[in-house]
C-alpha atoms as a PDB file:
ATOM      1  CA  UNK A   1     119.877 143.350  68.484  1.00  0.00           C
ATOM      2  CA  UNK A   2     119.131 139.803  67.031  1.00  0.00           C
ATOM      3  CA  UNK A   3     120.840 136.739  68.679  1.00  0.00           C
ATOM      4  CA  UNK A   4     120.954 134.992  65.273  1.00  0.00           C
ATOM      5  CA  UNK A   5     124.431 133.574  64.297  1.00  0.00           C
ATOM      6  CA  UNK A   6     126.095 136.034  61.902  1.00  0.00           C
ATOM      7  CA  UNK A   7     125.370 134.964  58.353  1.00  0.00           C
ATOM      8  CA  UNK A   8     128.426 134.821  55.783  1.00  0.00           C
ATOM      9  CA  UNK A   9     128.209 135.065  52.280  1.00  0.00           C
ATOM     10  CA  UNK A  10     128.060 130.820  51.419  1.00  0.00           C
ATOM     11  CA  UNK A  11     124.915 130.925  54.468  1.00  0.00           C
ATOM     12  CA  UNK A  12     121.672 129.333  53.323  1.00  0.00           C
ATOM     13  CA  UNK A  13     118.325 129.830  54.822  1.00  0.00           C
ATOM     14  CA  UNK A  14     115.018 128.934  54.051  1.00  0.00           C
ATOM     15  CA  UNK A  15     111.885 126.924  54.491  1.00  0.00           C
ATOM     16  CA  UNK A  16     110.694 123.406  54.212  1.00  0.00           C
ATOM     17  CA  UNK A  17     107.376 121.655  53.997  1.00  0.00           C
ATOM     18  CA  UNK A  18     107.415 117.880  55.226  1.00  0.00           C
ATOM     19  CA  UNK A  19     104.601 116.346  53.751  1.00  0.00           C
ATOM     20  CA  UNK A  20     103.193 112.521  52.905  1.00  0.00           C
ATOM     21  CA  UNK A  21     100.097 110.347  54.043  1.00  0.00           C
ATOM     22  CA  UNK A  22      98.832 109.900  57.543  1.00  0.00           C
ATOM     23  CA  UNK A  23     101.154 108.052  60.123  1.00  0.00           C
ATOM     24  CA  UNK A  24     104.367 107.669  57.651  1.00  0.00           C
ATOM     25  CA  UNK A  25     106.352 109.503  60.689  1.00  0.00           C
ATOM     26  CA  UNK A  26     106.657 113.137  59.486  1.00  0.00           C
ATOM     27  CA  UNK A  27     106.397 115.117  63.213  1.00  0.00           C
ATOM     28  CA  UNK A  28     108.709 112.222  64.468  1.00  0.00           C
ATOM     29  CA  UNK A  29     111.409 113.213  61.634  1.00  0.00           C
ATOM     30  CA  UNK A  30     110.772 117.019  62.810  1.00  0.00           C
ATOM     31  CA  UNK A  31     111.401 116.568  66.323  1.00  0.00           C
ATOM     32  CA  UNK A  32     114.777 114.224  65.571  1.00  0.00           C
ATOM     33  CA  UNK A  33     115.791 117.017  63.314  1.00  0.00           C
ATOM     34  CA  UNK A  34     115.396 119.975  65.433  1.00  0.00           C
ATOM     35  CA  UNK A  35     116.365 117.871  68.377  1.00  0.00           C
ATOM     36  CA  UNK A  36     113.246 119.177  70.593  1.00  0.00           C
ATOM     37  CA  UNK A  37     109.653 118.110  70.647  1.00  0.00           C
ATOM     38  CA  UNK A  38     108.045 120.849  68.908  1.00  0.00           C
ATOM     39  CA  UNK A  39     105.654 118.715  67.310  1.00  0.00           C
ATOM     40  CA  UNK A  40     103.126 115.978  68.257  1.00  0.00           C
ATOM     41  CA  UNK A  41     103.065 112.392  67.896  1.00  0.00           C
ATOM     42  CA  UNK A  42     101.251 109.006  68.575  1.00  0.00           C
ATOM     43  CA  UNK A  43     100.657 105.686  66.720  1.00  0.00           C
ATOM     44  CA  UNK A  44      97.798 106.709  65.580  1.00  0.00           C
ATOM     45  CA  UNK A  45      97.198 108.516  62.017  1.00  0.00           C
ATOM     46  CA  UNK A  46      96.208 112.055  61.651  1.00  0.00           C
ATOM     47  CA  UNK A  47      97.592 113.492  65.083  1.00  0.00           C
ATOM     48  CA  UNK A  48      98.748 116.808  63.957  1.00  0.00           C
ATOM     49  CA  UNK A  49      96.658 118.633  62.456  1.00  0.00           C
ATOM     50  CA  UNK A  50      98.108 122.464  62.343  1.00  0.00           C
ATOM     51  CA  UNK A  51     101.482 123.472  60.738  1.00  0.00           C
ATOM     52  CA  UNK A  52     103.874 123.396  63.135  1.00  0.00           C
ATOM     53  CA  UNK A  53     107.473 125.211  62.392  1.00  0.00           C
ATOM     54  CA  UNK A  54     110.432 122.923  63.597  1.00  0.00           C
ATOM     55  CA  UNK A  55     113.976 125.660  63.772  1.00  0.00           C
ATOM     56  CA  UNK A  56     117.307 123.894  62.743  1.00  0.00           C
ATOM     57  CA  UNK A  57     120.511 126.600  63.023  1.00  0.00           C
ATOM     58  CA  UNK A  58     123.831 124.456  61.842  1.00  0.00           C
ATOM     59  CA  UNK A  59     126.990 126.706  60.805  1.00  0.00           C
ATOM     60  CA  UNK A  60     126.046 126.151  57.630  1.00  0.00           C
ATOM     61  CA  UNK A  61     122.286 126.880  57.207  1.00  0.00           C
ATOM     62  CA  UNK A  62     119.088 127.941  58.756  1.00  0.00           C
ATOM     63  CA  UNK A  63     116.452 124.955  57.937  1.00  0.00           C
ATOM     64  CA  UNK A  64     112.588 126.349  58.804  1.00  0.00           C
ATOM     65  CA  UNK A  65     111.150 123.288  58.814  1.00  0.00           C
ATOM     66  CA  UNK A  66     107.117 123.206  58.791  1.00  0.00           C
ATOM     67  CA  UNK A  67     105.220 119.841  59.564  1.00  0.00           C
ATOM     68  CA  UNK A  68     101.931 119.664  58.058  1.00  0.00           C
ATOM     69  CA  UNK A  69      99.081 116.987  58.526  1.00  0.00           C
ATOM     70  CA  UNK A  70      98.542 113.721  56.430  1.00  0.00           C
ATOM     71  CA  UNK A  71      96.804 114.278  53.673  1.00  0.00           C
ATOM     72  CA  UNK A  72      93.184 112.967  53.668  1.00  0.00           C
ATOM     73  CA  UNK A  73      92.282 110.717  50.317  1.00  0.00           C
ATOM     74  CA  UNK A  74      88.615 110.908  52.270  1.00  0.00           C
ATOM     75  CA  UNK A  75      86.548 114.568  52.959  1.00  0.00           C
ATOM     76  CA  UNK A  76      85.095 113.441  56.247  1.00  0.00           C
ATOM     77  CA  UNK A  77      84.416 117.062  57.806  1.00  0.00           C
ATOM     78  CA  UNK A  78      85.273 120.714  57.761  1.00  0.00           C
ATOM     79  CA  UNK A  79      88.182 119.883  59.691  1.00  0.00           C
ATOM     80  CA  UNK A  80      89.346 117.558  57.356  1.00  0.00           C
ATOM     81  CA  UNK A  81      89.067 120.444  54.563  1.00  0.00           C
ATOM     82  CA  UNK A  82      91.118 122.870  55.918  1.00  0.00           C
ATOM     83  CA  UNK A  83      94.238 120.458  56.575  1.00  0.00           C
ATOM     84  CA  UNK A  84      94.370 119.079  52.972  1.00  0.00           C
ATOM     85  CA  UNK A  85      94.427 122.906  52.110  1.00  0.00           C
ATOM     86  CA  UNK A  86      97.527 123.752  54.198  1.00  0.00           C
ATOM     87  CA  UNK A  87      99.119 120.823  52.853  1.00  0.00           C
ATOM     88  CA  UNK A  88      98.404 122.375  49.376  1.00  0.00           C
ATOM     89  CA  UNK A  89      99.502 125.989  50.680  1.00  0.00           C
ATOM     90  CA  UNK A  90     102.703 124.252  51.963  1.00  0.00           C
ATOM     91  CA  UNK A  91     104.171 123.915  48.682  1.00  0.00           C
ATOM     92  CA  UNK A  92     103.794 127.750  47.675  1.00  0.00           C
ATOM     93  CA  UNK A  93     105.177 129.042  50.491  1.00  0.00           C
ATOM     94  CA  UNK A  94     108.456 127.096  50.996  1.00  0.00           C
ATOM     95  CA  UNK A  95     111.563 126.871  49.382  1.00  0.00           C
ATOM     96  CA  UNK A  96     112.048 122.820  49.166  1.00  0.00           C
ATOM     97  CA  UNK A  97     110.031 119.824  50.005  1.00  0.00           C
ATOM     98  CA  UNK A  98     110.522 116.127  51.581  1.00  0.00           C
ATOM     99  CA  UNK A  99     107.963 114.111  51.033  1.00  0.00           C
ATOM    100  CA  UNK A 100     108.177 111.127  53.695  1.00  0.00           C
ATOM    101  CA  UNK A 101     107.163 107.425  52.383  1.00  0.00           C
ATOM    102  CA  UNK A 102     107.692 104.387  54.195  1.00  0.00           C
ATOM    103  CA  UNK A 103     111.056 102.369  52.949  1.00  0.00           C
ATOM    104  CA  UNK A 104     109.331  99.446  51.151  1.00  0.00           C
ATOM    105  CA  UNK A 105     105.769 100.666  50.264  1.00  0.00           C
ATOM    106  CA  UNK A 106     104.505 102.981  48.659  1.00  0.00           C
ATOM    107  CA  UNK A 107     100.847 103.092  48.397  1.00  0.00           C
ATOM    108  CA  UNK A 108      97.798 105.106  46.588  1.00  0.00           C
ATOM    109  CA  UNK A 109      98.199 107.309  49.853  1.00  0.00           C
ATOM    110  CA  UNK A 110     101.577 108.359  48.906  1.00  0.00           C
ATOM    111  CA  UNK A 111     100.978 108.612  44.939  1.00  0.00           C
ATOM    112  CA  UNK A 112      98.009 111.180  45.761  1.00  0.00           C
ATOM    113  CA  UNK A 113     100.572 113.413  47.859  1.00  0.00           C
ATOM    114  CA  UNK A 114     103.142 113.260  45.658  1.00  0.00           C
ATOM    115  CA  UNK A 115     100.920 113.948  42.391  1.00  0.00           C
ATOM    116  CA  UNK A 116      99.991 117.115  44.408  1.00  0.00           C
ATOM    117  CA  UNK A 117     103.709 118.358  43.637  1.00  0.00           C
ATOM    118  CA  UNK A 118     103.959 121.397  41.283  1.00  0.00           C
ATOM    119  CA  UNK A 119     106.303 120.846  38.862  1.00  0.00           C
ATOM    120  CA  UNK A 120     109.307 122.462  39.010  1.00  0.00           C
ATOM    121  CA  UNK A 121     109.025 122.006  43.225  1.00  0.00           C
ATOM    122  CA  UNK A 122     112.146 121.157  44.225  1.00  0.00           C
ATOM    123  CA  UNK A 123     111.746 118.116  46.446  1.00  0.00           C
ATOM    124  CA  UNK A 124     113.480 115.128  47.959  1.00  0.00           C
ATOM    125  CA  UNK A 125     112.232 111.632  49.129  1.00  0.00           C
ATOM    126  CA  UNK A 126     112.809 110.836  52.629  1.00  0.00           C
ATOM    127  CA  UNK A 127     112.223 106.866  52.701  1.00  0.00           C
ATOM    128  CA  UNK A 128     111.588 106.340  56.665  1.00  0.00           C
ATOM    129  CA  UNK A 129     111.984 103.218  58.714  1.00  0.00           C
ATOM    130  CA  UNK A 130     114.331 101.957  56.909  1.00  0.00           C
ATOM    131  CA  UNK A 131     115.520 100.126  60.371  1.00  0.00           C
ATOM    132  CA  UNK A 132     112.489  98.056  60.277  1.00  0.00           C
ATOM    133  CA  UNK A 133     112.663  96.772  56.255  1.00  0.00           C
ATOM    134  CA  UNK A 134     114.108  93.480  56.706  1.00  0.00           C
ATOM    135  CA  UNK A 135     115.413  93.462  53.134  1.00  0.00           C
ATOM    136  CA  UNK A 136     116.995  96.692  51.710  1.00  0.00           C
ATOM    137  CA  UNK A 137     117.010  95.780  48.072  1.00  0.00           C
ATOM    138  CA  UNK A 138     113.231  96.375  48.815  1.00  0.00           C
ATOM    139  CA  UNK A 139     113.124  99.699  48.071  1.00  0.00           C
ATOM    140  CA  UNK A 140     114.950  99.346  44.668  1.00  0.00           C
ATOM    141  CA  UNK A 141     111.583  99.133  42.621  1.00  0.00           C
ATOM    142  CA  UNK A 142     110.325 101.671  44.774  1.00  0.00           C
ATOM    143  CA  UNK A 143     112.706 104.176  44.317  1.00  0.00           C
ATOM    144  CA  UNK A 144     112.640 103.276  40.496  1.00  0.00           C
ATOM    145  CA  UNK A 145     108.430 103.980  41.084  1.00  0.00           C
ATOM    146  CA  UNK A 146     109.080 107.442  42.600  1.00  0.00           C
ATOM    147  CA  UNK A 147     111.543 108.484  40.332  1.00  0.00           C
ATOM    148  CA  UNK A 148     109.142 107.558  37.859  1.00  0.00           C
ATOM    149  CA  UNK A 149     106.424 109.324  39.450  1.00  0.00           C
ATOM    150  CA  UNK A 150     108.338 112.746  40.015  1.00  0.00           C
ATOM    151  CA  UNK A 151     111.851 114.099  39.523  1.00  0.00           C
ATOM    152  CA  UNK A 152     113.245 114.163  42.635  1.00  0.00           C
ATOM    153  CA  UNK A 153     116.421 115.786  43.576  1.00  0.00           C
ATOM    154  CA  UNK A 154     117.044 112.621  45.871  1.00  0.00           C
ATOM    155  CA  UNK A 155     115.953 109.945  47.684  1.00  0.00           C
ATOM    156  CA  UNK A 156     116.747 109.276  50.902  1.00  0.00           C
ATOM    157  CA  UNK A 157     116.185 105.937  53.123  1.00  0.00           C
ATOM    158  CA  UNK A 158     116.143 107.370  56.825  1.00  0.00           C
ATOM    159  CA  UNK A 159     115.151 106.158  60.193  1.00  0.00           C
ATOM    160  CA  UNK A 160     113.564 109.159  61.859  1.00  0.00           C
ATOM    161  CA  UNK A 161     113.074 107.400  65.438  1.00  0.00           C
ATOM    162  CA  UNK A 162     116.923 105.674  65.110  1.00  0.00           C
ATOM    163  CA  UNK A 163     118.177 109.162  63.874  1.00  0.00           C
ATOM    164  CA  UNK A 164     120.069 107.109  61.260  1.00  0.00           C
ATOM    165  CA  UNK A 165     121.271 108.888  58.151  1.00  0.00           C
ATOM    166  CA  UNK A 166     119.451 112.540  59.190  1.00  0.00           C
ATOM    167  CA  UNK A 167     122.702 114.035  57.886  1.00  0.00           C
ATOM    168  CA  UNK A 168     122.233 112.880  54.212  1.00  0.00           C
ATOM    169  CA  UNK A 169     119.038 113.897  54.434  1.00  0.00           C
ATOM    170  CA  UNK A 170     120.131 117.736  55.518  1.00  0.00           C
ATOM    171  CA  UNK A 171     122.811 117.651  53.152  1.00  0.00           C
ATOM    172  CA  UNK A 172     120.356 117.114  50.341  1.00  0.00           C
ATOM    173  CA  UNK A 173     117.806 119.400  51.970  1.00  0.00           C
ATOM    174  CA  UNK A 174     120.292 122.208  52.797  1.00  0.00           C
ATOM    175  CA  UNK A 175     121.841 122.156  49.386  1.00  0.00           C
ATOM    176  CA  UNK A 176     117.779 123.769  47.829  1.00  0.00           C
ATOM    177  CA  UNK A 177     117.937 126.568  50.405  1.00  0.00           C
ATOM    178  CA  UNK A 178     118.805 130.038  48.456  1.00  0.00           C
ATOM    179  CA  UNK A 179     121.834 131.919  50.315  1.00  0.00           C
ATOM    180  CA  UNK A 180     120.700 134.506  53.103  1.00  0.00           C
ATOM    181  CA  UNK A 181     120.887 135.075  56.377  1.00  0.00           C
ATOM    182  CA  UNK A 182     119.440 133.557  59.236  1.00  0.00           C
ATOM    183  CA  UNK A 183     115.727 135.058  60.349  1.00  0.00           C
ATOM    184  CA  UNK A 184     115.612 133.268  63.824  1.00  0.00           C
ATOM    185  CA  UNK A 185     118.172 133.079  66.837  1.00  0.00           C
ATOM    186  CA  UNK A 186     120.418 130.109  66.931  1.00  0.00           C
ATOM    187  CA  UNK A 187     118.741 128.575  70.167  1.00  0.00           C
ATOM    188  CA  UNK A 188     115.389 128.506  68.370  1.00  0.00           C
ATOM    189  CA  UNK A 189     113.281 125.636  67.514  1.00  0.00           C
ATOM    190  CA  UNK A 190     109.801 126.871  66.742  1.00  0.00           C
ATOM    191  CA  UNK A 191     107.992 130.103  66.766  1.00  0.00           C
ATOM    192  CA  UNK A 192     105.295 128.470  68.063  1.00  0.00           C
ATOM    193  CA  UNK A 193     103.960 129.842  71.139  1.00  0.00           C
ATOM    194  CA  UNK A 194     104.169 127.958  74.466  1.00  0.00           C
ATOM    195  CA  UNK A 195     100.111 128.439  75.269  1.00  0.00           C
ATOM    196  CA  UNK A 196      99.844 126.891  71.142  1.00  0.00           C
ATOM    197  CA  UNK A 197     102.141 124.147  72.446  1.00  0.00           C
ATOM    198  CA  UNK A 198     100.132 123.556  75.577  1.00  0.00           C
ATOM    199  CA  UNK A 199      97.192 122.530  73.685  1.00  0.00           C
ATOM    200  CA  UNK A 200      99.465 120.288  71.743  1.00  0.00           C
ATOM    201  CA  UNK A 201     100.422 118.539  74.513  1.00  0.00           C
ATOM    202  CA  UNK A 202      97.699 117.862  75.816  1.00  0.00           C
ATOM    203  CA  UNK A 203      95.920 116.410  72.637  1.00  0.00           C
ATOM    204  CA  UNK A 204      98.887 114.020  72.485  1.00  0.00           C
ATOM    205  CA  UNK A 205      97.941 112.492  75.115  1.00  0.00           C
ATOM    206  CA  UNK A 206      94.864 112.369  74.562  1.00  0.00           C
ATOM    207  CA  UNK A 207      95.602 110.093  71.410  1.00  0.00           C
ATOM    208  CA  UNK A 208      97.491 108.368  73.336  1.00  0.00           C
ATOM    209  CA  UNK A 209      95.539 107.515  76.421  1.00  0.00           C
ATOM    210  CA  UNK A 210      92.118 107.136  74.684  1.00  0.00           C
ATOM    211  CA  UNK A 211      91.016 104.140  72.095  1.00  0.00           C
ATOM    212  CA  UNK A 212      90.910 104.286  68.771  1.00  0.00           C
ATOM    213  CA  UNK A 213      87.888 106.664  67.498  1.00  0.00           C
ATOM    214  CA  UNK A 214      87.334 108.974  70.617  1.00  0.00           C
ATOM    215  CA  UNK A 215      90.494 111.194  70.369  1.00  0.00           C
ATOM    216  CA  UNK A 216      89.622 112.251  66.266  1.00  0.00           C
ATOM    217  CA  UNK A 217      86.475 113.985  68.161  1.00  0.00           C
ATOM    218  CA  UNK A 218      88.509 115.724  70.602  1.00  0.00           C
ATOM    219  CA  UNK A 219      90.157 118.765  70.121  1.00  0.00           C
ATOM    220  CA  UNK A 220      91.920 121.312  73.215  1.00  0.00           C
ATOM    221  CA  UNK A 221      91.620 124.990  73.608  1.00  0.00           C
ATOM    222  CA  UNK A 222      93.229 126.844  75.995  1.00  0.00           C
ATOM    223  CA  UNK A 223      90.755 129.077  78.296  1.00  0.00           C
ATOM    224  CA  UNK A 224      93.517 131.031  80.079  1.00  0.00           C
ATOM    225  CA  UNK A 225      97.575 130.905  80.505  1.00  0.00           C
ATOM    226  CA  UNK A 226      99.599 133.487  83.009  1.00  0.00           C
ATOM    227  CA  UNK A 227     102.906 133.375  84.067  1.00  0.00           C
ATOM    228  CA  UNK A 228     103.850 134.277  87.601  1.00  0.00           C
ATOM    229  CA  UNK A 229     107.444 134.168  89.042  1.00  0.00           C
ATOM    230  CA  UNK A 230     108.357 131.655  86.479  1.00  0.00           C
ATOM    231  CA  UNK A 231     105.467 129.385  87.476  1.00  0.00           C
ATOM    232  CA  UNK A 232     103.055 128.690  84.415  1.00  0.00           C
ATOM    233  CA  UNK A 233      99.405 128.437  85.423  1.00  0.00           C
ATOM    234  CA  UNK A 234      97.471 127.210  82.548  1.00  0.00           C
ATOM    235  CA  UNK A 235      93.287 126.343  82.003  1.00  0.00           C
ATOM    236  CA  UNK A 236      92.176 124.073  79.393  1.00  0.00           C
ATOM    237  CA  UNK A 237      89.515 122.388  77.564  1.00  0.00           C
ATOM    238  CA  UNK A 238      89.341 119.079  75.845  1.00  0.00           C
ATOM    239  CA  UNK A 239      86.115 119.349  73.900  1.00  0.00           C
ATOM    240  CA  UNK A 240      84.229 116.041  73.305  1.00  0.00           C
ATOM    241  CA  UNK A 241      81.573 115.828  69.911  1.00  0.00           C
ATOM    242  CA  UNK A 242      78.799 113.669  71.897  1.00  0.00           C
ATOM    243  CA  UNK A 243      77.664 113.153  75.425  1.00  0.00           C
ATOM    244  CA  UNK A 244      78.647 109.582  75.341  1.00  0.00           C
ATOM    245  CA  UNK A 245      82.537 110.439  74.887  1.00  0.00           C
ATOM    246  CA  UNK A 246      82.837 112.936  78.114  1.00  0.00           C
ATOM    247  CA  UNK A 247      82.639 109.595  80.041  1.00  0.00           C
ATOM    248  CA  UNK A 248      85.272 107.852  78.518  1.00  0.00           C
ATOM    249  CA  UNK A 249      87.580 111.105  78.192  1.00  0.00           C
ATOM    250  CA  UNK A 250      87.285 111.440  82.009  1.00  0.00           C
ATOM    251  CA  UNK A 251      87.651 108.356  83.398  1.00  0.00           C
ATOM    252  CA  UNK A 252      86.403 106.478  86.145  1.00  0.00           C
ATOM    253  CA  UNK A 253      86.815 109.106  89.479  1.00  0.00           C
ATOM    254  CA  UNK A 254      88.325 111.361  86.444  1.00  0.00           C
ATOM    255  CA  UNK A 255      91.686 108.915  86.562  1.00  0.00           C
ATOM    256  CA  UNK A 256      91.586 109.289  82.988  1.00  0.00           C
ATOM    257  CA  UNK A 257      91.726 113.175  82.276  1.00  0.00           C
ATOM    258  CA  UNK A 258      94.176 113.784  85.236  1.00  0.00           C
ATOM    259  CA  UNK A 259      96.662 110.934  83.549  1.00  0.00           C
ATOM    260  CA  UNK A 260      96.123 112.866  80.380  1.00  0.00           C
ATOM    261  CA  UNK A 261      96.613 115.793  82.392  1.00  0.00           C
ATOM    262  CA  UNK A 262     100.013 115.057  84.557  1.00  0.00           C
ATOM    263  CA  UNK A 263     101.900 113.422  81.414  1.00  0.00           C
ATOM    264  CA  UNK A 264     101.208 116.840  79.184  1.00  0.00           C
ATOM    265  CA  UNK A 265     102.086 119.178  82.480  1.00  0.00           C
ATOM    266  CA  UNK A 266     105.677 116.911  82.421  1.00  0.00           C
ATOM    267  CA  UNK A 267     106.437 117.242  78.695  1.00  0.00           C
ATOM    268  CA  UNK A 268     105.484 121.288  79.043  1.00  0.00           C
ATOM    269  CA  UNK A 269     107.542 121.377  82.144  1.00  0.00           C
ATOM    270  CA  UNK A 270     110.304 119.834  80.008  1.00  0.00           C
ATOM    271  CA  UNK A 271     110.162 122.312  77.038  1.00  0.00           C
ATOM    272  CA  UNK A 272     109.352 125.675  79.224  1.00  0.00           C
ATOM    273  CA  UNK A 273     111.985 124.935  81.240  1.00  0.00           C
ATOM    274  CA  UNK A 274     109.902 125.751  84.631  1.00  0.00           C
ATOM    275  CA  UNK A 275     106.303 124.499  86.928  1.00  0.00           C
ATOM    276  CA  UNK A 276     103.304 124.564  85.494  1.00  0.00           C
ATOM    277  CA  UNK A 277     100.180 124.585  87.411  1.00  0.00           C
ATOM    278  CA  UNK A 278      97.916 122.564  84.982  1.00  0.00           C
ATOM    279  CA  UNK A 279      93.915 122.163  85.015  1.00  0.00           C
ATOM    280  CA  UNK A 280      92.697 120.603  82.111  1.00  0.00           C
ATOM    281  CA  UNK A 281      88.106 120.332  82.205  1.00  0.00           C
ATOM    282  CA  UNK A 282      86.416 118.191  79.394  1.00  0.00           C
ATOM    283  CA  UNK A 283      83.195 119.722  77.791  1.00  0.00           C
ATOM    284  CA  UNK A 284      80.781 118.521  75.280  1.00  0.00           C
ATOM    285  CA  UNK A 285      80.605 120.420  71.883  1.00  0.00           C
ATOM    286  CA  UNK A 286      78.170 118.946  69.328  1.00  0.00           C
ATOM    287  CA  UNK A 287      79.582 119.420  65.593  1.00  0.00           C
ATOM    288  CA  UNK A 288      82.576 120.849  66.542  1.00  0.00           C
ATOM    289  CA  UNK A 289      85.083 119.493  63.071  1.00  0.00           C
ATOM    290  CA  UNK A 290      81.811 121.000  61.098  1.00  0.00           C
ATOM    291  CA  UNK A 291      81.749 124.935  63.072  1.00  0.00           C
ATOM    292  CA  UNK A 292      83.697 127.392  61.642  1.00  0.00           C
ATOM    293  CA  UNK A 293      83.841 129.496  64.906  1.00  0.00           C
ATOM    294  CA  UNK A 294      85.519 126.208  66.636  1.00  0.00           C
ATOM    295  CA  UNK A 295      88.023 125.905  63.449  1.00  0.00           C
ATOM    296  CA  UNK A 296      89.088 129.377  64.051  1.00  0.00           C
ATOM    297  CA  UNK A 297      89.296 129.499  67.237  1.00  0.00           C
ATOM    298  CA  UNK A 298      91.445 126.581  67.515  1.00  0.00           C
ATOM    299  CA  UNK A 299      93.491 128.159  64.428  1.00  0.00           C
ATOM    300  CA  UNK A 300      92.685 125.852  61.495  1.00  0.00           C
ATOM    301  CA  UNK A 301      93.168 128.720  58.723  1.00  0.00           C
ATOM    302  CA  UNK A 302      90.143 128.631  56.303  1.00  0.00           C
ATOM    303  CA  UNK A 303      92.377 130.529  53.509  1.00  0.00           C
ATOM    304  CA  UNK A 304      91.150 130.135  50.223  1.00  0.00           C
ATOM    305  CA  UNK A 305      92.979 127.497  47.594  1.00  0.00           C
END
């Protein structure tokens, strides 16, 4: 028997792509939304780079939200490829969009993602970091711009990391979603799997820990993951494109890797809900954005537009 809150007949339910350039703050607005870390983050641009599917159960609607990567003005590798294609895919499978700018600026970044809208996708302007525009009668000629550049059903200033005006931004959101019942448990907030999410942590840190250019040729797979009287024991890899970056990835005495190592095994601790026995290796793999056997393995879908 499902564990999903009994739908009545005003219940909504459906799903929602969050999409805009690299670095505007689209997994931070997931997380603050589903009020769980379900998807990755750093200061640096391009950190997620699968769809991740955030859960949001209110008495009023089911929100699927699914996270997708920034989308890349500049082919680069095969890698790169594949993630402009699920941000293409995103709008075909979902029921409404938000399309996060940055409150102030928009730039050709943003204007390529949104000209990538179908017409007729219903979608609403999320206009984050609005806490840190000085002036607020800023973003008058940019809404006027976006308006102008597609019809909107709203547009939204939000601070995803201040968790101001989220509400709005669900009311507007929730208000697309066709009427059905709910198709996940009320406690849910991603059907991601926890060995998926293991990986993810991991690269996080990894982006965060490293400089600037190493942790775009890095990527994590997980080598083995068994559960044992609720204690997680978990293998991994952090794969490296030349011999010069295992180095830096490890660290002097390996100080490096087991930082990167004991900050992931806390935030998995934190989401599982138990100990996790973490060993995390670092191994060079030449070409690896460029091999399609890597790609899938490490679930980058090569579906075709």
């Amino acid at each position: 028997m499902s564990d999903a809150p009994a739908a009545t007949e005003a219940y909504r339910c459906g799903h929602v792509a969050i999409v805009g350039r690299p670095n505007v703050g689209k997994s931070t607005l997931l997380n603050h939304l589903v009020g769980g870390k379900v998807s990755i983050t750093s200061r640096k641009a391009q950190t997620t780079r699968h769809r991740v599917t955030g859960i949001l159960t209110t008495p009023q609607a089911q929100f699927v939200f699914v996270d997708t990567p920034g989308f890349q003005t500049r082919r680069r590798s095969r890698l790169d490829d594949r993630m402009n294609r699920l941000v293409r895919q995103s709008f075909a499978d979902v029921d409404a969009t938000v399309v996060v700018v940055e409150a102030g600026r928009t730039t050709d970044a943003d204007r390529a993602v949104i000209a990538l809208l179908p017409r007729g996708n219903r979608a609403v302007a999320a206009l984050n970091k609005v806490d840190l525009l000085g002036d607020k009668e800023a973003m008058l000629p940019q809404m006027a711009e976006l308006a102008a550049l597609f019809p909107f059903v709203a547009l939204v200033p939000v601070s995803a990391e201040k968790e101001r005006f989220l509400d709005r931004l669900l009311g507007e959101v929730g208000a697309l979603l066709p009427e059905g019942p709910p198709v996940f448990g009320e406690d849910a907030i991603t059907d991601r799997d926890e060995r998926f999410l293991a990986a993810e942590f991991i690269r996080e840190k990894v982006f965060r820990l490293l400089g600037e250019e190493v942790p775009y040729a890095t990527t994590v797979g997980v080598d083995s993951f068994t559960t044992a009287g609720g204690l997680r024991r978990i293998r991994a890899t952090v794969y490296v494109e030349r011999d010069n970056q295992r180095p830096i990835v490890v660290g002097e005495g390996g100080s490096r890797i087991k930082k990167i190592a004991s900050r992931a095994r806390t935030d998995m601790e934190r989401l599982f809900g138990g100990p996790v026995f973490l060993e995390v290796w670092v191994r060079v793999k030449h070409g690896w954005p460029d091999d399609d056997g890597m790609l899938d393995r490490f679930g980058h879908s090569r579906r075709p537009d």
